[in-house]
Protein backbone atom coordinates (compact mmCIF):
# COMPACT_ATOMS: atom_id res chain seq x y z
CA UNK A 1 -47.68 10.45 -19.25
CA UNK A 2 -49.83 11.29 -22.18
CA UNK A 3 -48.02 13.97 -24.18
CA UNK A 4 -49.63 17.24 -23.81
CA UNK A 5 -50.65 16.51 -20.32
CA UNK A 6 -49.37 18.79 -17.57
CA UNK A 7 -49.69 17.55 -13.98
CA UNK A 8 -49.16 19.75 -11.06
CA UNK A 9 -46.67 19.36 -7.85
CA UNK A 10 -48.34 16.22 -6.15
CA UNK A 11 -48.51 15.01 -2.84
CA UNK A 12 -46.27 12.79 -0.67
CA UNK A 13 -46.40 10.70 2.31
CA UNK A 14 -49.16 12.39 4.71
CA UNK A 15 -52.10 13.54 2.85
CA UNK A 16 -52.73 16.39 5.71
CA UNK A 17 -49.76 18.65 4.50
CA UNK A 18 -51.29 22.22 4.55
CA UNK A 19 -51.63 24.33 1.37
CA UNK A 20 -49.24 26.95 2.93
CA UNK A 21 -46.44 24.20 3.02
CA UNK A 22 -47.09 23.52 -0.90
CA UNK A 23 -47.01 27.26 -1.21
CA UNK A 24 -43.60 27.14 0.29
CA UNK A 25 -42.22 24.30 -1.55
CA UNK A 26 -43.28 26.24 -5.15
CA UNK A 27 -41.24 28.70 -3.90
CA UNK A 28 -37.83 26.96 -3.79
CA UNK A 29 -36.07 26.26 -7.02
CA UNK A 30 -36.91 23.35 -9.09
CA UNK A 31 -33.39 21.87 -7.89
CA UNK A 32 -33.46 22.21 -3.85
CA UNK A 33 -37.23 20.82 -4.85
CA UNK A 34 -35.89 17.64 -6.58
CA UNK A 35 -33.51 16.87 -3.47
CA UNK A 36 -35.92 17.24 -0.88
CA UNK A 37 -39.04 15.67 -1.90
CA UNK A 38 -37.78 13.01 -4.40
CA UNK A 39 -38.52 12.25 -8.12
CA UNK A 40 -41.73 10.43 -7.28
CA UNK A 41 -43.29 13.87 -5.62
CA UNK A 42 -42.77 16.04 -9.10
CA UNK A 43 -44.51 15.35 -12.11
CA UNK A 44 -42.92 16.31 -15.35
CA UNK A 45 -44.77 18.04 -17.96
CA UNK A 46 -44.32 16.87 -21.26
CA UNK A 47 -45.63 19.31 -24.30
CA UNK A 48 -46.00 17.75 -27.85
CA UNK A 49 -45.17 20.38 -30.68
CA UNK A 50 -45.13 20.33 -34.01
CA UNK A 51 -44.20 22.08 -37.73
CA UNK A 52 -44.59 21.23 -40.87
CA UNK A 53 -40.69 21.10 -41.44
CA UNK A 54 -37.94 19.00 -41.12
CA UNK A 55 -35.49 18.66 -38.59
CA UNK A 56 -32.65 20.37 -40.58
CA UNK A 57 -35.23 23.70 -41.29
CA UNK A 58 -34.98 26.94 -39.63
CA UNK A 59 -38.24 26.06 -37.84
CA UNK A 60 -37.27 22.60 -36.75
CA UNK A 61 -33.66 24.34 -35.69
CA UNK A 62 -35.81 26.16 -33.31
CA UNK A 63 -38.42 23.63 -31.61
CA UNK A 64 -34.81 21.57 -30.78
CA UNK A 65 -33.11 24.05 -29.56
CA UNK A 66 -36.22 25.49 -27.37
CA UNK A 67 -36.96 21.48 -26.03
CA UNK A 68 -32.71 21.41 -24.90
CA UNK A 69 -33.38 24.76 -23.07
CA UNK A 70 -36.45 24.42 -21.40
CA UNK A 71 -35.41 21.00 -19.74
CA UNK A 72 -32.34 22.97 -18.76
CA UNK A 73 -33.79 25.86 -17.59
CA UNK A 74 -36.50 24.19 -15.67
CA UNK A 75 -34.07 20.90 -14.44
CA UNK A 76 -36.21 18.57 -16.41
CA UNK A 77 -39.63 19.94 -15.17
CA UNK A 78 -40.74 21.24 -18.86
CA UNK A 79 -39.82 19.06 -21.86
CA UNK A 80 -40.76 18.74 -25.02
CA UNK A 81 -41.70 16.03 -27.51
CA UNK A 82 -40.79 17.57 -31.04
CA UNK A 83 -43.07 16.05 -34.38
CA UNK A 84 -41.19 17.72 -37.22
CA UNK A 85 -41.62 17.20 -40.94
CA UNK A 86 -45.43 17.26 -40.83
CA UNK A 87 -45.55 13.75 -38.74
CA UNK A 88 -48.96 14.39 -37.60
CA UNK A 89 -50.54 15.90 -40.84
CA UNK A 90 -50.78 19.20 -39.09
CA UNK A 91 -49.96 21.99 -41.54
CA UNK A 92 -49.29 25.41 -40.44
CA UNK A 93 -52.75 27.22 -41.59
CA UNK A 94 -54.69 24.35 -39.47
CA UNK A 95 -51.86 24.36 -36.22
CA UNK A 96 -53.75 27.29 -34.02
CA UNK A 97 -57.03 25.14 -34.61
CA UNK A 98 -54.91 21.44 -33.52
CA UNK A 99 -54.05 23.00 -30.30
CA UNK A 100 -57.28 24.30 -29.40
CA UNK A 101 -58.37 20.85 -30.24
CA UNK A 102 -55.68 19.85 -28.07
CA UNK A 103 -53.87 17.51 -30.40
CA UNK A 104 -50.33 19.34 -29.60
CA UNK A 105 -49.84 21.48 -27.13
CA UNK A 106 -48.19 23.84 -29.35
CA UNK A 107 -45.74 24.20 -32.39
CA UNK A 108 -43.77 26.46 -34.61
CA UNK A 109 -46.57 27.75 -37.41
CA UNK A 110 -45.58 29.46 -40.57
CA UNK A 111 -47.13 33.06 -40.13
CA UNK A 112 -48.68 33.67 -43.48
CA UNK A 113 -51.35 30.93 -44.07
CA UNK A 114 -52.04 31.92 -40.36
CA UNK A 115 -53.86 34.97 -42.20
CA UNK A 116 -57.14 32.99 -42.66
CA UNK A 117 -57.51 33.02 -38.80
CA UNK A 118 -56.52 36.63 -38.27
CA UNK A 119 -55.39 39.38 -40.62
CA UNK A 120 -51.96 40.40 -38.85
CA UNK A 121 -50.69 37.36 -39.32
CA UNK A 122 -50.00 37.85 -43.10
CA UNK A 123 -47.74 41.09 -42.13
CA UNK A 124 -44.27 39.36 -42.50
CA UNK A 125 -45.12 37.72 -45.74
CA UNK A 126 -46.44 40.92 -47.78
CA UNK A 127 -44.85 40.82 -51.10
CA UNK A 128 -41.60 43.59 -51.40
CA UNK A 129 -42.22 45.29 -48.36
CA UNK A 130 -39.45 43.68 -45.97
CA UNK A 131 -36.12 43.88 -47.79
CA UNK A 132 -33.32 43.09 -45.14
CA UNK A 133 -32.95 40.99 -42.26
CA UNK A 134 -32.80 44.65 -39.89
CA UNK A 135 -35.69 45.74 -41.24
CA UNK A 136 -37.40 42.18 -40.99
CA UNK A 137 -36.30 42.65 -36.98
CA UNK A 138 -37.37 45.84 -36.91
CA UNK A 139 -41.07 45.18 -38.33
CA UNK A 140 -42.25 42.04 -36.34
CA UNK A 141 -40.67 43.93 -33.20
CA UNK A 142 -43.45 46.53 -33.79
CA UNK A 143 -46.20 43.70 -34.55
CA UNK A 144 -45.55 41.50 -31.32
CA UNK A 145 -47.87 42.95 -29.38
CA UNK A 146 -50.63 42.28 -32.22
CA UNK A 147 -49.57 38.19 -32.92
CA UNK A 148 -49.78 37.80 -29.17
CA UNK A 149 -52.90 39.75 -28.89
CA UNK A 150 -54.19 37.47 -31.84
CA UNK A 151 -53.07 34.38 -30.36
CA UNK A 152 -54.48 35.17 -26.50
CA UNK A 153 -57.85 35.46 -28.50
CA UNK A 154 -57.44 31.75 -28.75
CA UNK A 155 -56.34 31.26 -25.80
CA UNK A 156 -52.70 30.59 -27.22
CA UNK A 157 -49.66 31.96 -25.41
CA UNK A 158 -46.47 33.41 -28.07
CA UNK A 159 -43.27 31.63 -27.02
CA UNK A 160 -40.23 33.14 -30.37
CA UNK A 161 -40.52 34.18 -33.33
CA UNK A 162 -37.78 32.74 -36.26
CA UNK A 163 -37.31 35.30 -39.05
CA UNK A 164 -36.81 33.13 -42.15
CA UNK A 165 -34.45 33.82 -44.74
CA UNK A 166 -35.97 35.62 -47.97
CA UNK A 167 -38.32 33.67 -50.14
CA UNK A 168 -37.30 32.91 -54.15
CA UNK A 169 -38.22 30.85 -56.83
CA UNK A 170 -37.20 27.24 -57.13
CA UNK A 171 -38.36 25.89 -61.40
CA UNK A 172 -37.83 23.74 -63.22
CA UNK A 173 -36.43 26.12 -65.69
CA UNK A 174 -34.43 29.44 -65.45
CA UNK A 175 -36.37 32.34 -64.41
CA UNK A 176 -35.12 35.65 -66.11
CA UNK A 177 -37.98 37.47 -67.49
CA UNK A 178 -41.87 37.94 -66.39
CA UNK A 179 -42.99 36.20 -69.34
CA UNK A 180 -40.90 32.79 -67.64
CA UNK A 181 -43.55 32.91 -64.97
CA UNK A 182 -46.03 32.63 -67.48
CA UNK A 183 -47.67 29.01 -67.47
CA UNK A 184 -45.39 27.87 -64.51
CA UNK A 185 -47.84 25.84 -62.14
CA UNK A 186 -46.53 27.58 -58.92
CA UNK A 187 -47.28 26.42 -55.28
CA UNK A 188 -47.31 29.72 -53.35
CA UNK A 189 -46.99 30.13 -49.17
CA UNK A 190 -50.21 31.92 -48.79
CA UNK A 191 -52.89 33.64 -50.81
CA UNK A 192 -51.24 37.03 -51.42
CA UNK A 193 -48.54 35.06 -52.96
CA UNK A 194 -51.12 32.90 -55.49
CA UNK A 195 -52.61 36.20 -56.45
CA UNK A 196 -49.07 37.89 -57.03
CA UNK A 197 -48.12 35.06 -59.28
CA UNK A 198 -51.31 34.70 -61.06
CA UNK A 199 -51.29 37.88 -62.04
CA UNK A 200 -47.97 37.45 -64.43
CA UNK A 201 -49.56 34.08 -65.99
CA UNK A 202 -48.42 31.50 -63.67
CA UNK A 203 -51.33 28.94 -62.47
CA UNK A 204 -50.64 29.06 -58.68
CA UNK A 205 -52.50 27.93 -55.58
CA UNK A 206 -51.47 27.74 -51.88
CA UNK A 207 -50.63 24.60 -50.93
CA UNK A 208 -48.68 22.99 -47.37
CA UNK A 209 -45.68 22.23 -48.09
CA UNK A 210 -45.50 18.03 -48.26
CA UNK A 211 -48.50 18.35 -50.57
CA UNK A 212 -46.43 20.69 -52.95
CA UNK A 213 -43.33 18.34 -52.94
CA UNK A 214 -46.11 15.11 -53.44
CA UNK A 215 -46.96 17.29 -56.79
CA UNK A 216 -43.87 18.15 -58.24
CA UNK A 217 -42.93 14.40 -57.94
CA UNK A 218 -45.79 13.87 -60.23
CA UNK A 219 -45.35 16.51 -62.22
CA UNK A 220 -48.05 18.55 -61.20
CA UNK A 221 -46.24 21.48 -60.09
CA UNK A 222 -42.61 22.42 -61.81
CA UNK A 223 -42.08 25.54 -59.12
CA UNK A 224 -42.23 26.76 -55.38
CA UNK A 225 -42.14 29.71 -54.09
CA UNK A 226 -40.18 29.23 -50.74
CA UNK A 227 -36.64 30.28 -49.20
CA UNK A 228 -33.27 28.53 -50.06
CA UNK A 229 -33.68 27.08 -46.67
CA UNK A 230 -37.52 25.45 -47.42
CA UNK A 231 -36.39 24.30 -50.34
CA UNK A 232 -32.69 22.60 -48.92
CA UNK A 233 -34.28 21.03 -45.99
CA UNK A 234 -36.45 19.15 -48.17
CA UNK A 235 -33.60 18.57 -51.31
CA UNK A 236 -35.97 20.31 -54.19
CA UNK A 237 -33.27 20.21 -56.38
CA UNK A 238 -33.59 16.78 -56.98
CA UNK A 239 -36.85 17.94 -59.14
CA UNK A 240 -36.22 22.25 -59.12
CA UNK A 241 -32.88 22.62 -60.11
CA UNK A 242 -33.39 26.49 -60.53
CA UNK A 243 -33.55 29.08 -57.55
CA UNK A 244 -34.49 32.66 -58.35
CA UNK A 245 -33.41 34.76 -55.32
CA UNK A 246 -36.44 37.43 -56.09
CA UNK A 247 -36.60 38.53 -52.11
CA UNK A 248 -40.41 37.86 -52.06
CA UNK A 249 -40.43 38.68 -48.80
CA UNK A 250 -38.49 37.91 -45.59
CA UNK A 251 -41.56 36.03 -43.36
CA UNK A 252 -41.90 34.44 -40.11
CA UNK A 253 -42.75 31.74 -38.08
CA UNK A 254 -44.50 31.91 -34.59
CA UNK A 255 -43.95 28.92 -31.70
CA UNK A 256 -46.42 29.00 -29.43
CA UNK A 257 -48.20 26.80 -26.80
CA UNK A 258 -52.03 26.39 -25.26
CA UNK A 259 -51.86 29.44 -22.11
CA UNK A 260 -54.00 26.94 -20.20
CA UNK A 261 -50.73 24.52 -20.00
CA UNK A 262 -48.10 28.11 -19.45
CA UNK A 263 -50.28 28.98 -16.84
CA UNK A 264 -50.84 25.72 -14.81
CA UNK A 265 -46.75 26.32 -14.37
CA UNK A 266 -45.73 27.72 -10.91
CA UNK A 267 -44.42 31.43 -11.76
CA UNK A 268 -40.81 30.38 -11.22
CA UNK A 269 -41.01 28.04 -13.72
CA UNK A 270 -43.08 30.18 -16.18
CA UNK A 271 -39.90 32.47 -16.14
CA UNK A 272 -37.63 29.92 -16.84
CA UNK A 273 -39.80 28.71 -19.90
CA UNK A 274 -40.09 32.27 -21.00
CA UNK A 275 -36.35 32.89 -21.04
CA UNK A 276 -36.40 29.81 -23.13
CA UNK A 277 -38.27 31.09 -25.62
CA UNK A 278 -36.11 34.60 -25.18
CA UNK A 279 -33.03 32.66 -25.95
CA UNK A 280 -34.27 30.41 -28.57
CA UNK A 281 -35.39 33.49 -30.31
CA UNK A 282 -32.06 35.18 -29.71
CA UNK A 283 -30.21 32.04 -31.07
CA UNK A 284 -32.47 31.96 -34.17
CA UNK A 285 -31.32 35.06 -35.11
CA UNK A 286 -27.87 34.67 -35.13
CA UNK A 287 -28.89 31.23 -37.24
CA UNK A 288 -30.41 33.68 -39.87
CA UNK A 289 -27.29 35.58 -40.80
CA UNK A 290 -25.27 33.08 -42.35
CA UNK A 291 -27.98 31.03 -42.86
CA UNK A 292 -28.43 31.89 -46.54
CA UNK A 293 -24.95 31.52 -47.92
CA UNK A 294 -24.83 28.30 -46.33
CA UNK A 295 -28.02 27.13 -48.07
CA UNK A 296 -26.46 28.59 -50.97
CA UNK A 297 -23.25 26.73 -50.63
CA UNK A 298 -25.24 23.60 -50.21
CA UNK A 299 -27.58 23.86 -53.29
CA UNK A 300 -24.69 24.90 -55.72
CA UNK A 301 -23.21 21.11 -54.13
CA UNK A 302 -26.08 19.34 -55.51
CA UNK A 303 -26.37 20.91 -59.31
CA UNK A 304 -28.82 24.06 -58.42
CA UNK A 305 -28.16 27.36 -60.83
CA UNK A 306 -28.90 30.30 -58.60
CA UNK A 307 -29.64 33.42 -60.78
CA UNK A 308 -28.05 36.26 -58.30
CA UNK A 309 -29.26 39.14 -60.35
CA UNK A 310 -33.12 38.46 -61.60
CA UNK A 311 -33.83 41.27 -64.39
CA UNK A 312 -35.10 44.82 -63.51
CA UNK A 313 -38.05 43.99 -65.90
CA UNK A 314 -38.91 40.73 -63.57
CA UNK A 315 -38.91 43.15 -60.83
CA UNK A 316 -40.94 45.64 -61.66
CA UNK A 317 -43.54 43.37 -63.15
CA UNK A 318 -43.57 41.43 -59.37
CA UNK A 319 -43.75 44.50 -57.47
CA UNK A 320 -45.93 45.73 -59.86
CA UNK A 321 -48.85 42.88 -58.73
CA UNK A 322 -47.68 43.13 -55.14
CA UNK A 323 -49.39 46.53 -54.75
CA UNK A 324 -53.03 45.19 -54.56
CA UNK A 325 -52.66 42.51 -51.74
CA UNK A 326 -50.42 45.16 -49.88
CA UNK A 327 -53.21 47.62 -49.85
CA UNK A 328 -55.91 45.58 -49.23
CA UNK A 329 -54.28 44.42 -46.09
CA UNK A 330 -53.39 47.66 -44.80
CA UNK A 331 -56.72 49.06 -45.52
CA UNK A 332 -57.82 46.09 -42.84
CA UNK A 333 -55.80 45.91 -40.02
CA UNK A 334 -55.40 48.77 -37.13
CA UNK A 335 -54.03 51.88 -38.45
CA UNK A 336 -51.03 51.22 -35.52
CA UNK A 337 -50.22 48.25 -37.42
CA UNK A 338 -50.29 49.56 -40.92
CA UNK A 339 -48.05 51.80 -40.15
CA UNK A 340 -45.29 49.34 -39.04
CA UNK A 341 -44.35 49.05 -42.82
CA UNK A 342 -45.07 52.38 -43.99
């Protein structure tokens, strides 16, 4: 079958069967269904998602471990075909646009670049305003009814969310005042983030994240602004061998898939992907707690210098920039959703 392609319950035998004995078969569960009809009388359906990260990221953690539970859940009805580490030249700012397009069915889409398509999608990545994994919980909690209501518009259904460990500074060089920033050539996760870092001196530019790693190899770029965990997955410190934990911001991802194929799923099935998704979430999130020491561990193993305690004066000059992009994007979204970080 062609990935992406979902096929419905076909028929077997005698091509007079009545629609209320298919409306009794969808009915049973998916393994009574298997036993009585046969293999040859269900058709799987196969969904092909995608991120821009690697197998071993947080993201890539949590298309896996949704693919192993929805082929569980659903006895092999619903799997997935996973294409991590950017395979398919998808990044995360042009993934809602691939599915509508219906290259993928779905994927797990880094929330901030996701801002160019609609404004609350830049809430988890706001420079300084999330702080702590609780809070981080708390906050996208609030927003989920706005990303689904901004993916529906699209006619894209919201599966999990991952909450990411907190974004620093990987350089080429330590990091310990705001006058260190000055001249770095910075690749930033969004536009907020350029503007943040332009504004202390540093030439920065959003970029996806295998174009960034392509330019620090030539020497284009001697910084990124990403998590301990970006930056491990993809062994930075072969080139970055400084990380400045500055807590940027604690963002997000979203998986998600085209409603069209959710909702071609008999509703016993549709529950089964959903508490999927529920569980992958949950599963994520006990992934993010220890998550960051272990990235730590790991980076220290391969020669990175993590400076734990950035200066006050590097702190104040970051949150000082951050105050612009914060209020521009409150001043845009529903006042219901501005106040989620207030």
């Amino acid at each position: 079958m062609n990935a992406g392609t979902s096929k419905r319950f076909g028929r077997k035998g005698n091509t007079t069967k009545t629609n209320k004995a298919l409306s009794t078969l969808l009915k049973l569960p998916l393994t009574l269904l298997f036993s009585l009809t046969g293999s040859g009388a269900i058709a799987q359906t196969k969904w092909l998602m995608a991120t821009e990260y690697p197998a071993s990221n947080i993201s890539g953690i949590g298309l896996t471990t949704f693919g192993q539970l929805v082929s569980s859940y659903t006895s092999g009805f619903v799997t997935t075909t996973n294409s991590l580490d950017n395979e398919l030249h998808i990044s995360s700012e042009r993934m809602l646009s691939a599915a509508e397009g219906r290259q993928i069915v779905g994927g797990d889409a880094f929330a901030g670049p996701l801002e160019s398509s609609d404004i609350v999608f830049g809430l988890a990545s706001l420079p300084f305003v999330v702080q702590s994994i609780d809070s981080a919980i708390s906050i996208n909690a609030a927003a989920r009814p706005f990303y689904e209501a901004a993916l529906a518009k699209r006619s894209l259904k919201l599966l999990y969310i991952t909450v990411w460990p907190s974004t620093g500074l990987w350089s080429d060089r330590p990091i310990n005042t705001a006058g260190d920033l000055n001249g770095l050539a910075i690749r930033t996760y969004d536009h907020n983030s350029a503007e943040v870092m332009r504004a202390l001196g540093a030439t920065a530019e959003y970029l996806p994240f295998n174009d960034a790693i392509a330019r620090v190899r030539k020497h284009e770029l001697n910084a990124i602004l990403t998590s301990g965990d970006g930056g491990a997955g993809r062994k930075l410190w072969d080139d970055l061998r400084y990380f400045t934990p500055i807590n940027y911001a604690i963002p997000i991802s979203l998986a998600f898939v085209r409603s069209d194929e959710f909702e071609a799923l008999p509703p016993a099935v549709q529950a089964q992907v959903l508490k999927a998704a529920a569980d992958t979430e949950q599963s994520q999130l006990k992934l993010l707690y220890t998550r960051t020491e272990l990235n730590y561990t790991q980076m220290r193993e391969h020669g990175v210098t993590i400076n734990s305690s950035p200066s006050q004066g590097l702190m104040t000059a970051l949150r000082s920039a951050a105050k612009g992009p914060v209020a521009r994007w409150k001043a845009k979204v529903p006042p219901a959703l501005a106040s989620t970080i207030d």
